[in-house]
PDB file of N, CA and C in Angstrom:
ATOM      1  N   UNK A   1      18.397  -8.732   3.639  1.00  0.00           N
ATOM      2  CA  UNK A   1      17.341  -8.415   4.589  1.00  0.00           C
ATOM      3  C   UNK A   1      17.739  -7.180   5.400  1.00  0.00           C
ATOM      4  N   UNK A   2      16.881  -6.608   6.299  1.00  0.00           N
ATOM      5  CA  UNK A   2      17.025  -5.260   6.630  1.00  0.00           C
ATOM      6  C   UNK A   2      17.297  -5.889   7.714  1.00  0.00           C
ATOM      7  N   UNK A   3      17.955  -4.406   8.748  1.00  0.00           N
ATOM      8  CA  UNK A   3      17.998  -4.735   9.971  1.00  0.00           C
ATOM      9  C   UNK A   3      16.821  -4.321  10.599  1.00  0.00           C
ATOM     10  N   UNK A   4      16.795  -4.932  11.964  1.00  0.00           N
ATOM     11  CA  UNK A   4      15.653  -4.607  13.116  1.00  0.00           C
ATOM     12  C   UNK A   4      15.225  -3.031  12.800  1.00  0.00           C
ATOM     13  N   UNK A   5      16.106  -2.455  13.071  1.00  0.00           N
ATOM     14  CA  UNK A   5      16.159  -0.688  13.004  1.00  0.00           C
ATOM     15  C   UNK A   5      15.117  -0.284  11.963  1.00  0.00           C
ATOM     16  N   UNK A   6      15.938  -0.818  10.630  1.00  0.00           N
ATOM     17  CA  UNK A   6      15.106  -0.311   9.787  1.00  0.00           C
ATOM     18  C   UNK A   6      13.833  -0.165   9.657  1.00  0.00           C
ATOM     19  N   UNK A   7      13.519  -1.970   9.673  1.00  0.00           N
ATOM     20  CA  UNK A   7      12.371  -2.421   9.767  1.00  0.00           C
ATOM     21  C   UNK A   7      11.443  -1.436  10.252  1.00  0.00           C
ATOM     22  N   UNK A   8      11.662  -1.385  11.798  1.00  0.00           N
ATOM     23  CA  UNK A   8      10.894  -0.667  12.476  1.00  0.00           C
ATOM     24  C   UNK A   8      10.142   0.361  12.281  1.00  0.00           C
ATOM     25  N   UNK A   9      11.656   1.534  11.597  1.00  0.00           N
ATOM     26  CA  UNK A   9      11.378   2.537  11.510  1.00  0.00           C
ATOM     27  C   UNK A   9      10.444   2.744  10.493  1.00  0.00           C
ATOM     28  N   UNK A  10      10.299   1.643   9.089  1.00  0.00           N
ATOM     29  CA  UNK A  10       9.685   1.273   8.090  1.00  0.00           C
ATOM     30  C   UNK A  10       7.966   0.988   8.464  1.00  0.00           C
ATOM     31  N   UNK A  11       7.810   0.431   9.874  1.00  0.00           N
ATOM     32  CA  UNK A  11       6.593   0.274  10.153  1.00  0.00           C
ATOM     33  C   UNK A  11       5.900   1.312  10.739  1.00  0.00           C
ATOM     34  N   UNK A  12       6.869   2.334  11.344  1.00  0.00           N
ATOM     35  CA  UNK A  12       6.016   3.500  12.056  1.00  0.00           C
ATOM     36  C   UNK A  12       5.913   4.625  11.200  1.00  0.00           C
ATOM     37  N   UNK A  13       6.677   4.784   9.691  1.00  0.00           N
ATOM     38  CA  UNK A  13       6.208   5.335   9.010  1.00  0.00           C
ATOM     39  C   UNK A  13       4.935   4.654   8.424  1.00  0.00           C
ATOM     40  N   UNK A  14       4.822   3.600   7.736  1.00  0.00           N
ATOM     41  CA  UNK A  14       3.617   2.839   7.303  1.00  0.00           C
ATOM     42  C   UNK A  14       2.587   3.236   7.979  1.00  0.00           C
ATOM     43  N   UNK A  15       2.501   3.102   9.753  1.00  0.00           N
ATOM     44  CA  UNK A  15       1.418   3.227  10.167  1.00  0.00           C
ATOM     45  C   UNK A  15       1.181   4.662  10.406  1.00  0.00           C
ATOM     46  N   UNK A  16       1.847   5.649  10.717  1.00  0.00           N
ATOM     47  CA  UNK A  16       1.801   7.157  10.316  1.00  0.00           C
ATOM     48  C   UNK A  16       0.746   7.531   9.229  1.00  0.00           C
ATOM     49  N   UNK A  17       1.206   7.023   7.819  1.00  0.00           N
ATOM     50  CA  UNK A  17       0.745   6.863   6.488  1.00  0.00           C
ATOM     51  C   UNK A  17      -0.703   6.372   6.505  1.00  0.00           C
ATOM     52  N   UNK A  18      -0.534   5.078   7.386  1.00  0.00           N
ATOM     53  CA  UNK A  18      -2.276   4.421   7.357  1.00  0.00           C
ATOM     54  C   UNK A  18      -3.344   5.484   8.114  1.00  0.00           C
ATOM     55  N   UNK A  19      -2.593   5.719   9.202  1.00  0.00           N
ATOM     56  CA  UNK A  19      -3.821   6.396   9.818  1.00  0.00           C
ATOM     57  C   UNK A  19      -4.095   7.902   8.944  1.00  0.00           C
ATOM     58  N   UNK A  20      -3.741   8.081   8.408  1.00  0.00           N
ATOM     59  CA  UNK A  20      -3.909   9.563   7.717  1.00  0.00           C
ATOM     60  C   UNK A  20      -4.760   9.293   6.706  1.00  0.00           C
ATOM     61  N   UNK A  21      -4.393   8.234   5.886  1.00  0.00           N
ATOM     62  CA  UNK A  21      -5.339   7.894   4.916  1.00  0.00           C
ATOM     63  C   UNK A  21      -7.038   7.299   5.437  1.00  0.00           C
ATOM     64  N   UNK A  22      -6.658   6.698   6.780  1.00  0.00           N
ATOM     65  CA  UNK A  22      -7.593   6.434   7.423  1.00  0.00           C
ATOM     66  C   UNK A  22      -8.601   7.611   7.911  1.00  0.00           C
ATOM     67  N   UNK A  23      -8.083   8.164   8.550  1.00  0.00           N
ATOM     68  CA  UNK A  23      -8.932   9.835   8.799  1.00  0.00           C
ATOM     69  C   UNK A  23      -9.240  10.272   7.533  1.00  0.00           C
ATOM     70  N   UNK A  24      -8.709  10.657   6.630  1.00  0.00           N
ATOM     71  CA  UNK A  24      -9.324  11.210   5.711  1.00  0.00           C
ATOM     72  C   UNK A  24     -10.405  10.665   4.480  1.00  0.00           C
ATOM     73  N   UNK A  25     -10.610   9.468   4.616  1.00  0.00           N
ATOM     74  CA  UNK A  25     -11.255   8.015   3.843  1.00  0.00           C
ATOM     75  C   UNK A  25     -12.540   8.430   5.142  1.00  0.00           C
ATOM     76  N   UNK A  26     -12.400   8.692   6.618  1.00  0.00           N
ATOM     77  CA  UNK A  26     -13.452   8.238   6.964  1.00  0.00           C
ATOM     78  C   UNK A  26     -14.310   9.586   7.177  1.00  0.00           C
ATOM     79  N   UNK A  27     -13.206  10.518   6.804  1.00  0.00           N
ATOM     80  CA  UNK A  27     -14.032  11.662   6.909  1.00  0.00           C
ATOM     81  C   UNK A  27     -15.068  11.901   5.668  1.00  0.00           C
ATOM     82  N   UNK A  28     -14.250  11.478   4.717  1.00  0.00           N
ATOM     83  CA  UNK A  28     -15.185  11.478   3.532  1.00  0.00           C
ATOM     84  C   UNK A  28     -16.808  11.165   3.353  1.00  0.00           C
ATOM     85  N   UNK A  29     -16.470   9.570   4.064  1.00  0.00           N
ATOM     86  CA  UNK A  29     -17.579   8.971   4.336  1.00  0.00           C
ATOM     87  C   UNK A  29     -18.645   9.130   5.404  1.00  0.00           C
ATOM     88  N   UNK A  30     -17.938  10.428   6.076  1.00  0.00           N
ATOM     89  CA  UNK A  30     -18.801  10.882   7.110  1.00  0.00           C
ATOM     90  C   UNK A  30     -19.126   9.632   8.041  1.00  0.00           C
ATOM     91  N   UNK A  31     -17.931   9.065   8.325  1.00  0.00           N
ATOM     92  CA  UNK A  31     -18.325   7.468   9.093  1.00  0.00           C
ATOM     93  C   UNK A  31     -17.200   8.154  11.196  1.00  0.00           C
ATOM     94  N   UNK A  32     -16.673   9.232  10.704  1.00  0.00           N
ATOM     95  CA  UNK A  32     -15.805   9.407  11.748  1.00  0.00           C
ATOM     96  C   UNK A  32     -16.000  10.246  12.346  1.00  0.00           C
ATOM     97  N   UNK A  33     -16.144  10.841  14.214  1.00  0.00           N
ATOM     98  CA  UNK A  33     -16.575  11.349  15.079  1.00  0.00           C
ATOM     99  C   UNK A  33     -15.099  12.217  14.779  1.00  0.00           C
ATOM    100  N   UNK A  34     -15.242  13.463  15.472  1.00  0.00           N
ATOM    101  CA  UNK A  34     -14.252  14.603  15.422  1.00  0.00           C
ATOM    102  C   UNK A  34     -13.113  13.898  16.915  1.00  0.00           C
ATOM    103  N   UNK A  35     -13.460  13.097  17.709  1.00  0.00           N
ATOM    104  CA  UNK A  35     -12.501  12.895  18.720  1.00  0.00           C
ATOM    105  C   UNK A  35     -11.727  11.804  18.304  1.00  0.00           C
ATOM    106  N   UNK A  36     -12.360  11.084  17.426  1.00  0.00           N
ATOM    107  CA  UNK A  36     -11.835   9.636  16.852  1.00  0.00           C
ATOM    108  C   UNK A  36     -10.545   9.895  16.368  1.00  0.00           C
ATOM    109  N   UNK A  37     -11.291  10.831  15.170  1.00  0.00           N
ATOM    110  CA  UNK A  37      -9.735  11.311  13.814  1.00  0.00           C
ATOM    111  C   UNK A  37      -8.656  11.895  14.865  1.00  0.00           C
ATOM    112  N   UNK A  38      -9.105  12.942  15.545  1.00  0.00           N
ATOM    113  CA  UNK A  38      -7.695  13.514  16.645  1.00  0.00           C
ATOM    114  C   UNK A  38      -6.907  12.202  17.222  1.00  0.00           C
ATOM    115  N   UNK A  39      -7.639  11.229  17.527  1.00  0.00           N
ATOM    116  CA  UNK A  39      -6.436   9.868  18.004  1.00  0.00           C
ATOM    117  C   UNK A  39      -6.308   9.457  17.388  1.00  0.00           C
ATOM    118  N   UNK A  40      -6.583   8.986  15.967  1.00  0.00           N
ATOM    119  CA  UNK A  40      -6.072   8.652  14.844  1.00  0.00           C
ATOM    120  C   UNK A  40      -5.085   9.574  14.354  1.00  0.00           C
ATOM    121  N   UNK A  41      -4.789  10.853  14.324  1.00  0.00           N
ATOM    122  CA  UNK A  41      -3.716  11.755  13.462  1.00  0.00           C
ATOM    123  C   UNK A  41      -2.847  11.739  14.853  1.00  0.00           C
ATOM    124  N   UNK A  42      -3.378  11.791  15.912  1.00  0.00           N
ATOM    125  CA  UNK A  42      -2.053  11.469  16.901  1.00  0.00           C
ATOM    126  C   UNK A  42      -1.505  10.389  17.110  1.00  0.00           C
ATOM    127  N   UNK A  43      -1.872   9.757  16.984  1.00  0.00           N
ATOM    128  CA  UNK A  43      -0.955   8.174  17.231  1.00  0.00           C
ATOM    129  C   UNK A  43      -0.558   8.321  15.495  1.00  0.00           C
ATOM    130  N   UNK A  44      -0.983   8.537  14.495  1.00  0.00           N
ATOM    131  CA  UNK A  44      -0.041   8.651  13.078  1.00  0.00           C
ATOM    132  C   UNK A  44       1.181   9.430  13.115  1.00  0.00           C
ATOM    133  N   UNK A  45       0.710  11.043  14.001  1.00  0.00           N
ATOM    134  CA  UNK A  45       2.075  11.879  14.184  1.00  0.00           C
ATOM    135  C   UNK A  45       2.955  11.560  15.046  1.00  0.00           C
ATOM    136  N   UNK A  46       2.619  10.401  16.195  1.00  0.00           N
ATOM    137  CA  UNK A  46       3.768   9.896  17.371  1.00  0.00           C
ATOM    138  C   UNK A  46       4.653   9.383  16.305  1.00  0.00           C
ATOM    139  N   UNK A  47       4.096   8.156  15.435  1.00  0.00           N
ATOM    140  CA  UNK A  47       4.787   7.115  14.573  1.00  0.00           C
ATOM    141  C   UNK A  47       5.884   7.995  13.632  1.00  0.00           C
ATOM    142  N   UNK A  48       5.193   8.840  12.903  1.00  0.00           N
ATOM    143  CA  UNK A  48       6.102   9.798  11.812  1.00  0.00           C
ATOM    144  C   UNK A  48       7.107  10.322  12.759  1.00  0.00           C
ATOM    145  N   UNK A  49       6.926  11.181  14.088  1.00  0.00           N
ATOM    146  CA  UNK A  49       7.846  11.441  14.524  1.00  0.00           C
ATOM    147  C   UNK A  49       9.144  11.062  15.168  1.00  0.00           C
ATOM    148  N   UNK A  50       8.482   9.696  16.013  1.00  0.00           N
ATOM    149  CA  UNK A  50       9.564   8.585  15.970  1.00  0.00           C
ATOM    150  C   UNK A  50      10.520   7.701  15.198  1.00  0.00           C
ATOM    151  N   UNK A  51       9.328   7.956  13.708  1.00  0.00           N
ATOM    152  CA  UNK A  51      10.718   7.387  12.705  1.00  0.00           C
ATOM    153  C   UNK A  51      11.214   8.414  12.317  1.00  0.00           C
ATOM    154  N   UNK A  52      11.026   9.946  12.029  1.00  0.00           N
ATOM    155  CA  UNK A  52      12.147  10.995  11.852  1.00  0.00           C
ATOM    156  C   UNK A  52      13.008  11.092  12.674  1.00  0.00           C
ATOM    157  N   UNK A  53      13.053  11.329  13.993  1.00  0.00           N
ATOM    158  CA  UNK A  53      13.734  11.160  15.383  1.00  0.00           C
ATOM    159  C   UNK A  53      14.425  10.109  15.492  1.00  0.00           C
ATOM    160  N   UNK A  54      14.323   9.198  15.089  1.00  0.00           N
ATOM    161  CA  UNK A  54      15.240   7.725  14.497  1.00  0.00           C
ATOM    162  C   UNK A  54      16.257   7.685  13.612  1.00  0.00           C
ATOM    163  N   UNK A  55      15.684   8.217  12.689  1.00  0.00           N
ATOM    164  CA  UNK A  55      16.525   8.621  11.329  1.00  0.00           C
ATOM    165  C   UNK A  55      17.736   9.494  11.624  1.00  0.00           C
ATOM    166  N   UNK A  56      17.105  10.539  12.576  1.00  0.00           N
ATOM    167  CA  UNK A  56      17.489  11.247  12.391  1.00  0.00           C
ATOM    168  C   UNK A  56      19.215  10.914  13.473  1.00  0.00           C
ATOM    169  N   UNK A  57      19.110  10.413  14.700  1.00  0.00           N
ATOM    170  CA  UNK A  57      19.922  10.086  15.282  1.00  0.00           C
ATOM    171  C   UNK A  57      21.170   8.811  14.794  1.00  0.00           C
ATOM    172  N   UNK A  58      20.789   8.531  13.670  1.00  0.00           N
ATOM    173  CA  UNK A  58      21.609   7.491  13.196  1.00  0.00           C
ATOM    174  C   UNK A  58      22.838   8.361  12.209  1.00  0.00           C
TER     175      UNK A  58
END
């Protein structure tokens, strides 16, 4: 089993990953407002950056 650390860092890439696919799935569908996707790709780029910044300090 992994440790806590990993884990973590495993989930804030995941959710990084989701929301991107998410913005771009809803852009498609023309279902997503232009202010929406910006807090969606920012809270995805906090996550990516916190698990690089993680990584990276270990």
């Amino acid at each position: 089993m992994k440790s806590v650390k990993e884990m973590i860092n495993l989930i804030f890439k995941a959710v990084g990953l989701a929301m991107g696919v998410a913005v771009t799935v809803l852009s498609i569908i023309n279902k997503a407002e232009a202010s929406s996707s910006f807090i969606l790709v920012g809270i995805g780029l906090t996550c990516i950056g916190i698990s690089q910044f993680t990584a990276k300090c270990e």
